[in-house]
PDB file of N, CA and C in Angstrom:
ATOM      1  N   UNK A   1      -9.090  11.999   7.561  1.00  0.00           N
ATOM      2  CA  UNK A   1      -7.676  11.786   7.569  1.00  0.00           C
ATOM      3  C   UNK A   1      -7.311  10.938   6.347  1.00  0.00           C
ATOM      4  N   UNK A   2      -6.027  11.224   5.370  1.00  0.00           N
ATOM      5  CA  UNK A   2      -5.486  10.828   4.520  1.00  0.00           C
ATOM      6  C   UNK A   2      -5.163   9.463   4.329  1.00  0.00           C
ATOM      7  N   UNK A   3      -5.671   8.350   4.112  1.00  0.00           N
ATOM      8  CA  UNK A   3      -5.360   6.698   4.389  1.00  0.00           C
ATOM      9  C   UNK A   3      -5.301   6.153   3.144  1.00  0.00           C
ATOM     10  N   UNK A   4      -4.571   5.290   2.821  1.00  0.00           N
ATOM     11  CA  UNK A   4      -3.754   4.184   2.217  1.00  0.00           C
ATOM     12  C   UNK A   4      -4.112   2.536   2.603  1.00  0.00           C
ATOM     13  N   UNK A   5      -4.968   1.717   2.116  1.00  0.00           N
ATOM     14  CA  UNK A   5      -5.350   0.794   2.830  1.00  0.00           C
ATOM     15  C   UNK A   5      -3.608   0.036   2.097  1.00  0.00           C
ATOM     16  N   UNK A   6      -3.232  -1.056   2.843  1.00  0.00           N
ATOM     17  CA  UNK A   6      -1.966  -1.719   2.124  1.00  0.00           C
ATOM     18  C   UNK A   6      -2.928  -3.488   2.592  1.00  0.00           C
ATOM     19  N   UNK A   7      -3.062  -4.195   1.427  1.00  0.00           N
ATOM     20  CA  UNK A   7      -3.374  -5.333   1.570  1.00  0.00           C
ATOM     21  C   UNK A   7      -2.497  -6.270   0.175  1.00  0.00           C
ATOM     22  N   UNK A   8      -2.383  -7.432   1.290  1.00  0.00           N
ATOM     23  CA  UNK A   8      -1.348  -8.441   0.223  1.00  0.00           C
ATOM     24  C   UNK A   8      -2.460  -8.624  -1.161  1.00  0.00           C
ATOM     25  N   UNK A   9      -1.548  -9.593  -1.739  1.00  0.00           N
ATOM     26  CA  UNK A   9      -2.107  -9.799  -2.941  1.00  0.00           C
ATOM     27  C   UNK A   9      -3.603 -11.130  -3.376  1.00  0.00           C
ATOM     28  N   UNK A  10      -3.031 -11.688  -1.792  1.00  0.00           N
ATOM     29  CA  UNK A  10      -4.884 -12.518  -1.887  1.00  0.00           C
ATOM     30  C   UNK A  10      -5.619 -12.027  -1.322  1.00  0.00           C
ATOM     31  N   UNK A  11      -5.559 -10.542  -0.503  1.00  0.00           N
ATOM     32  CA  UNK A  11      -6.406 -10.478   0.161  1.00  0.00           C
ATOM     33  C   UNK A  11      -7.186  -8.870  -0.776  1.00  0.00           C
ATOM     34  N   UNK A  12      -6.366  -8.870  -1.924  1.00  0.00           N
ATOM     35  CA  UNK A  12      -7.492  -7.585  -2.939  1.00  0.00           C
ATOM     36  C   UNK A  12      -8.455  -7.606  -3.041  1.00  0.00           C
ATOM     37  N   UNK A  13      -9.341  -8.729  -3.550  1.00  0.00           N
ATOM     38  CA  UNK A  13     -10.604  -9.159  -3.658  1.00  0.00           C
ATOM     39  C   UNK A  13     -11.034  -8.395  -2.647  1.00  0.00           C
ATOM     40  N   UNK A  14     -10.921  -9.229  -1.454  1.00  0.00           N
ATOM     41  CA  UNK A  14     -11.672  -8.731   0.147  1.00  0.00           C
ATOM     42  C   UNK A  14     -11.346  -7.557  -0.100  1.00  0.00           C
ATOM     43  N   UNK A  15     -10.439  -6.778   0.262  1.00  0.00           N
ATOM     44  CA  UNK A  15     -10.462  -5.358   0.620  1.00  0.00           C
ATOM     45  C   UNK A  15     -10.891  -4.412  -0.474  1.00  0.00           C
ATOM     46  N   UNK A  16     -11.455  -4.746  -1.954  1.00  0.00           N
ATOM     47  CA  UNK A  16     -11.890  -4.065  -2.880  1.00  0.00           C
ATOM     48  C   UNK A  16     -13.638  -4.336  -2.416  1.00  0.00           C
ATOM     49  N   UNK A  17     -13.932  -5.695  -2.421  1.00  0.00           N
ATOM     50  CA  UNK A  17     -15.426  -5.916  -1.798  1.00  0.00           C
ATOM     51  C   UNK A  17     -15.662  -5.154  -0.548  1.00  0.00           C
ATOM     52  N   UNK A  18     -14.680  -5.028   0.636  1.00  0.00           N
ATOM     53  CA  UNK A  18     -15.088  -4.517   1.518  1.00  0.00           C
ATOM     54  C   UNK A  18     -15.206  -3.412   1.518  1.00  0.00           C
ATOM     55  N   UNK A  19     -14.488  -2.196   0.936  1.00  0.00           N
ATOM     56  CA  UNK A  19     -14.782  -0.671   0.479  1.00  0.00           C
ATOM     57  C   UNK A  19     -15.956  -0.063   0.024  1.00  0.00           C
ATOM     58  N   UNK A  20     -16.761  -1.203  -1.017  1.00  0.00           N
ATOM     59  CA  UNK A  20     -17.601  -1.229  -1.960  1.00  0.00           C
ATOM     60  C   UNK A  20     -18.631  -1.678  -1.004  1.00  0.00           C
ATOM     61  N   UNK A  21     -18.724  -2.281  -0.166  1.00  0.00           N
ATOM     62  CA  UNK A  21     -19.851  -2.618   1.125  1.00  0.00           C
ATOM     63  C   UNK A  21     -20.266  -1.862   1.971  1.00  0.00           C
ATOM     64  N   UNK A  22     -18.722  -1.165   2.603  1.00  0.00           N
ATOM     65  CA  UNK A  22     -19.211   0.248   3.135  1.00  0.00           C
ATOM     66  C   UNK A  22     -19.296   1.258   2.895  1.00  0.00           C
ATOM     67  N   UNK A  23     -19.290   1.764   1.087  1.00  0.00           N
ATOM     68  CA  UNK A  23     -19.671   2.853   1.090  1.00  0.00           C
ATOM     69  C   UNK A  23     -18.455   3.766   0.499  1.00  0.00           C
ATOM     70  N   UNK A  24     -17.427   3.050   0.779  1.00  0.00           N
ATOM     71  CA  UNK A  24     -15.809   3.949   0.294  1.00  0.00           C
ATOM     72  C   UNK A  24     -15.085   3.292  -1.428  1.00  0.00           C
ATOM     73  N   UNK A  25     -16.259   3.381  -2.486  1.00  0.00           N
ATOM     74  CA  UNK A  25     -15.571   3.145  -3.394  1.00  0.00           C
ATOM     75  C   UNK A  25     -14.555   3.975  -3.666  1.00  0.00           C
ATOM     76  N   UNK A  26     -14.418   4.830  -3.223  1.00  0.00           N
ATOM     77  CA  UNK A  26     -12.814   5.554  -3.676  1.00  0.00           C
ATOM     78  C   UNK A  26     -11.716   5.346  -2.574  1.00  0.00           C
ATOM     79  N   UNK A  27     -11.940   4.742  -1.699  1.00  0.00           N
ATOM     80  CA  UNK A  27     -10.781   4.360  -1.088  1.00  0.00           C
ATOM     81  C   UNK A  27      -9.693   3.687  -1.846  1.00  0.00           C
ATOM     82  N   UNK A  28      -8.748   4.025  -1.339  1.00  0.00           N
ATOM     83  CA  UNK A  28      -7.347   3.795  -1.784  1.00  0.00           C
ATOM     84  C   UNK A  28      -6.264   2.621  -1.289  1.00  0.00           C
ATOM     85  N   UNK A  29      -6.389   1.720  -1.916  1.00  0.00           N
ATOM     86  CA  UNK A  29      -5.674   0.391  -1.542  1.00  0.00           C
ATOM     87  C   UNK A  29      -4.851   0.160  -2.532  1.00  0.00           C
ATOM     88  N   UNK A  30      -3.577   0.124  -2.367  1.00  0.00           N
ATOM     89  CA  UNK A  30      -2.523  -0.798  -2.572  1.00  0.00           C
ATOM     90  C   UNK A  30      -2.722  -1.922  -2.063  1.00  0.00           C
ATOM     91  N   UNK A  31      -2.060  -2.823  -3.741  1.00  0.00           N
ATOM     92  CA  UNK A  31      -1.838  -4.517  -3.339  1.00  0.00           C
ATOM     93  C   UNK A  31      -0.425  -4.584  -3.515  1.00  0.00           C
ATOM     94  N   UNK A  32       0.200  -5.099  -2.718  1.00  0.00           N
ATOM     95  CA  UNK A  32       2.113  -5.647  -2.160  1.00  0.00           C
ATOM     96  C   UNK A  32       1.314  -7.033  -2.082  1.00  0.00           C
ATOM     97  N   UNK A  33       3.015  -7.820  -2.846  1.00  0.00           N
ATOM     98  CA  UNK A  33       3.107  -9.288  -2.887  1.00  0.00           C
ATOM     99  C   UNK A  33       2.224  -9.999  -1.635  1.00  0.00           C
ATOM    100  N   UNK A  34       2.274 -11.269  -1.581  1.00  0.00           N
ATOM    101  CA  UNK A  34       1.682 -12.337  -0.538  1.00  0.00           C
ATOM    102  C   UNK A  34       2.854 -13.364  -0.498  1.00  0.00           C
ATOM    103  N   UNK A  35       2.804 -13.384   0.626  1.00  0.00           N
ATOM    104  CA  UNK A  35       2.561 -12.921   1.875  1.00  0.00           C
ATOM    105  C   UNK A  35       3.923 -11.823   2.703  1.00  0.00           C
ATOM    106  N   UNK A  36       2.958 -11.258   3.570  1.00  0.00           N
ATOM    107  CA  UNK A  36       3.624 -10.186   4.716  1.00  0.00           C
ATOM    108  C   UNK A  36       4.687 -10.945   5.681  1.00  0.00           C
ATOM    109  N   UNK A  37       3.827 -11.658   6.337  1.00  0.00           N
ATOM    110  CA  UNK A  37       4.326 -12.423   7.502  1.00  0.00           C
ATOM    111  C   UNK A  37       5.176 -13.424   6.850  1.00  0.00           C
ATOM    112  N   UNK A  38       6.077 -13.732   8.069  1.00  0.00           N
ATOM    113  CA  UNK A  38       6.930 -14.784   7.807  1.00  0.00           C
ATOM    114  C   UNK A  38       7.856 -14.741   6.518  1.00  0.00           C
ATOM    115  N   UNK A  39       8.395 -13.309   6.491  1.00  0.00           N
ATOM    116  CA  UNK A  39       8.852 -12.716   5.101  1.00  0.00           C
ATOM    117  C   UNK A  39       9.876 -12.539   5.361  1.00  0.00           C
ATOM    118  N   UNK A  40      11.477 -12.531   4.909  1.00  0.00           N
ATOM    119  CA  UNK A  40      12.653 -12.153   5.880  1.00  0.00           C
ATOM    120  C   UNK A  40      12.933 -10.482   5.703  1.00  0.00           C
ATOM    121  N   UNK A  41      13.186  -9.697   6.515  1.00  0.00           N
ATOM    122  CA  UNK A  41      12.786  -7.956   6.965  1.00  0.00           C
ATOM    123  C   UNK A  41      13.956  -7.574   5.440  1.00  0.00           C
ATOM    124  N   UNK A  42      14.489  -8.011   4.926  1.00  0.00           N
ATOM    125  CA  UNK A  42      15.095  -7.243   3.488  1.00  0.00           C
ATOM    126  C   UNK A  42      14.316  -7.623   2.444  1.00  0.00           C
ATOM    127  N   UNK A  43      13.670  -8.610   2.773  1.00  0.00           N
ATOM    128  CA  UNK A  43      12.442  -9.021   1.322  1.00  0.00           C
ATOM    129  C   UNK A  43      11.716  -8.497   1.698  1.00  0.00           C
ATOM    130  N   UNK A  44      10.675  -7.731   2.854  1.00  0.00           N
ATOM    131  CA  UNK A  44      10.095  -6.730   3.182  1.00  0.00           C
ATOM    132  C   UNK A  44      10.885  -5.120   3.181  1.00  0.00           C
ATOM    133  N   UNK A  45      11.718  -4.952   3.139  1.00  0.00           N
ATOM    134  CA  UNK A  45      11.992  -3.465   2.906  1.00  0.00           C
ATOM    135  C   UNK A  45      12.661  -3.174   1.678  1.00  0.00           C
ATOM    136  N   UNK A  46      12.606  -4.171   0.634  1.00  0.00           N
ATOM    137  CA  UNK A  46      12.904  -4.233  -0.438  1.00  0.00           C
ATOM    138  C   UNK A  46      11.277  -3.970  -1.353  1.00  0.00           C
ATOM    139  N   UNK A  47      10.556  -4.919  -0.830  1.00  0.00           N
ATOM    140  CA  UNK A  47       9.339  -4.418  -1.301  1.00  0.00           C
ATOM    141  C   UNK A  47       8.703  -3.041  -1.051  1.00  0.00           C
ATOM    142  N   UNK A  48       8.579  -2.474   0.347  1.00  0.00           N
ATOM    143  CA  UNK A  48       8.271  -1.004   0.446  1.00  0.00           C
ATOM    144  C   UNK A  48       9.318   0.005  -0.225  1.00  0.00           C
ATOM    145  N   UNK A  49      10.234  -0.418  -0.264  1.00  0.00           N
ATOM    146  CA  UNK A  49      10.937   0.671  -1.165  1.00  0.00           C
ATOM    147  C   UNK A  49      10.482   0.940  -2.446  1.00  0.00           C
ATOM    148  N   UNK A  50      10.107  -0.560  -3.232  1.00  0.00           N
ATOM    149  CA  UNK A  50       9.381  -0.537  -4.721  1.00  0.00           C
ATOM    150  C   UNK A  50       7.828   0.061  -4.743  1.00  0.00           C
ATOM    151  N   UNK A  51       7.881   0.626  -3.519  1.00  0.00           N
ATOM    152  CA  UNK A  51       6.151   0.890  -3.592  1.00  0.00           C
ATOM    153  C   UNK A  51       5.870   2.299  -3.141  1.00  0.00           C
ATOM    154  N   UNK A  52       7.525   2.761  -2.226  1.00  0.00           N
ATOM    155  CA  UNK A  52       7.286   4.005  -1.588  1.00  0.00           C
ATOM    156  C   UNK A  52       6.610   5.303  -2.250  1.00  0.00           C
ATOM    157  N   UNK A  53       7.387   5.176  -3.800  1.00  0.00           N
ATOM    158  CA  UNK A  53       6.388   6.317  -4.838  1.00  0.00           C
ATOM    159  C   UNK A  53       5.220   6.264  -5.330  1.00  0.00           C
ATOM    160  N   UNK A  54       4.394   4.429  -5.169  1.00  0.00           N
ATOM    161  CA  UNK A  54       3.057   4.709  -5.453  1.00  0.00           C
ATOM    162  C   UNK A  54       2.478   4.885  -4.315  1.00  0.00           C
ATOM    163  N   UNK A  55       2.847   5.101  -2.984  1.00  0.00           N
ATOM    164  CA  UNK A  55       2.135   5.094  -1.697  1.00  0.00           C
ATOM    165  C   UNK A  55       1.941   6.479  -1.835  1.00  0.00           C
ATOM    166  N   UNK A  56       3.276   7.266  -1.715  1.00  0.00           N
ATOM    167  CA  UNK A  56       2.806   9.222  -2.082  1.00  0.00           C
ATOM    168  C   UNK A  56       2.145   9.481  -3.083  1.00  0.00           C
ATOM    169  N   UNK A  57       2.148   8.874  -3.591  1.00  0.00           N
ATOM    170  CA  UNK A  57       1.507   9.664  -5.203  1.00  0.00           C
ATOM    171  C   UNK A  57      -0.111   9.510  -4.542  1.00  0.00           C
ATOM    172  N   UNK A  58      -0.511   8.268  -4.234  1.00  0.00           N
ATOM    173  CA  UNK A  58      -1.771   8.129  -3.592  1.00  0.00           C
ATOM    174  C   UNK A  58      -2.749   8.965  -2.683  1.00  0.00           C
ATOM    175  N   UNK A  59      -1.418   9.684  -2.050  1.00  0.00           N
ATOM    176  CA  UNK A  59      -1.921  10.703  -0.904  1.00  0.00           C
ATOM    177  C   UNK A  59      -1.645  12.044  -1.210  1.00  0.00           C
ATOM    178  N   UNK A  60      -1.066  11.935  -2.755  1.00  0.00           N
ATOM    179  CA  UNK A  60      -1.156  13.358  -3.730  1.00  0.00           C
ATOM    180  C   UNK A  60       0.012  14.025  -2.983  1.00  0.00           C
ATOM    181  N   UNK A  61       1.241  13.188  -2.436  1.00  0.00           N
ATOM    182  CA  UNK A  61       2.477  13.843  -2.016  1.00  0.00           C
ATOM    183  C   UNK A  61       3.691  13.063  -3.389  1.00  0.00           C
ATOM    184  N   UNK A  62       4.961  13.590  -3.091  1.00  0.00           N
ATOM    185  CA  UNK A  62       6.050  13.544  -4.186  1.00  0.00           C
ATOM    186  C   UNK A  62       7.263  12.536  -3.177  1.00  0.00           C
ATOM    187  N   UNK A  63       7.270  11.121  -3.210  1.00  0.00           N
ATOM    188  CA  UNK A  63       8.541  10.971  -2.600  1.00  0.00           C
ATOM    189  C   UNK A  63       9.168  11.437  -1.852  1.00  0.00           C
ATOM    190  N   UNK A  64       9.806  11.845  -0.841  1.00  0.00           N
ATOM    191  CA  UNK A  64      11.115  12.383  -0.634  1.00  0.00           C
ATOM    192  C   UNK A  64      12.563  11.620  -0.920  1.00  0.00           C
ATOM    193  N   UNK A  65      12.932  13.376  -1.271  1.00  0.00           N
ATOM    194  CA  UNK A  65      14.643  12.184  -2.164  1.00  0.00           C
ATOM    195  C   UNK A  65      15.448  11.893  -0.839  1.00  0.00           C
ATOM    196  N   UNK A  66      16.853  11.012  -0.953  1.00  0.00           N
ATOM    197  CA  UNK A  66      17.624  11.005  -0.408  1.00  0.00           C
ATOM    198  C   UNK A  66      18.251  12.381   0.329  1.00  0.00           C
ATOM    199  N   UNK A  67      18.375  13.081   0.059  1.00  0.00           N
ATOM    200  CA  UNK A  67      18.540  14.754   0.253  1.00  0.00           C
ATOM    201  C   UNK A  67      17.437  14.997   1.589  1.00  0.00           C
ATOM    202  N   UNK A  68      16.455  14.679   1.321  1.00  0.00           N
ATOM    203  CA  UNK A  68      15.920  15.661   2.288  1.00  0.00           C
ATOM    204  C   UNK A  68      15.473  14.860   3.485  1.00  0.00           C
ATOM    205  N   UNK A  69      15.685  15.802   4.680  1.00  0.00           N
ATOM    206  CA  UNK A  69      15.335  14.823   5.610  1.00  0.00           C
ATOM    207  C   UNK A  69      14.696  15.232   6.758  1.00  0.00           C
TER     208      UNK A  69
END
């Protein structure tokens, strides 16, 4: 199945070491700012919006525009 690891920005290290431990150097992780939590929900959906086209591109899909739904 098609996966996207999403880890903040201190936690790259770890989740690049941990891929590389088990075996999934080509796994696919995005790093988004630090921290997640305790973030107010428009500074979080402000950030996934800035990321929504490298998340598809990752899984070898195209955005969807406003248009389609």
């Amino acid at each position: 199945m098609p996966t996207v690891v999403i880890a903040s920005a201190d936690f790259e290290e770890f989740s690049l070491t941990s891929a590389q431990t088990l075996g999934l150097a080509e796994a696919r992780i995005l790093t988004v700012p630090h921290p997640i939590g305790g973030v107010p929900n428009d500074v979080l959906r402000q950030r996934a919006e800035d990321r929504v086209e490298l998340v598809m591109s990752m899984f070898g899909e195209a955005a969807p525009s406003e248009n389609e739904g």
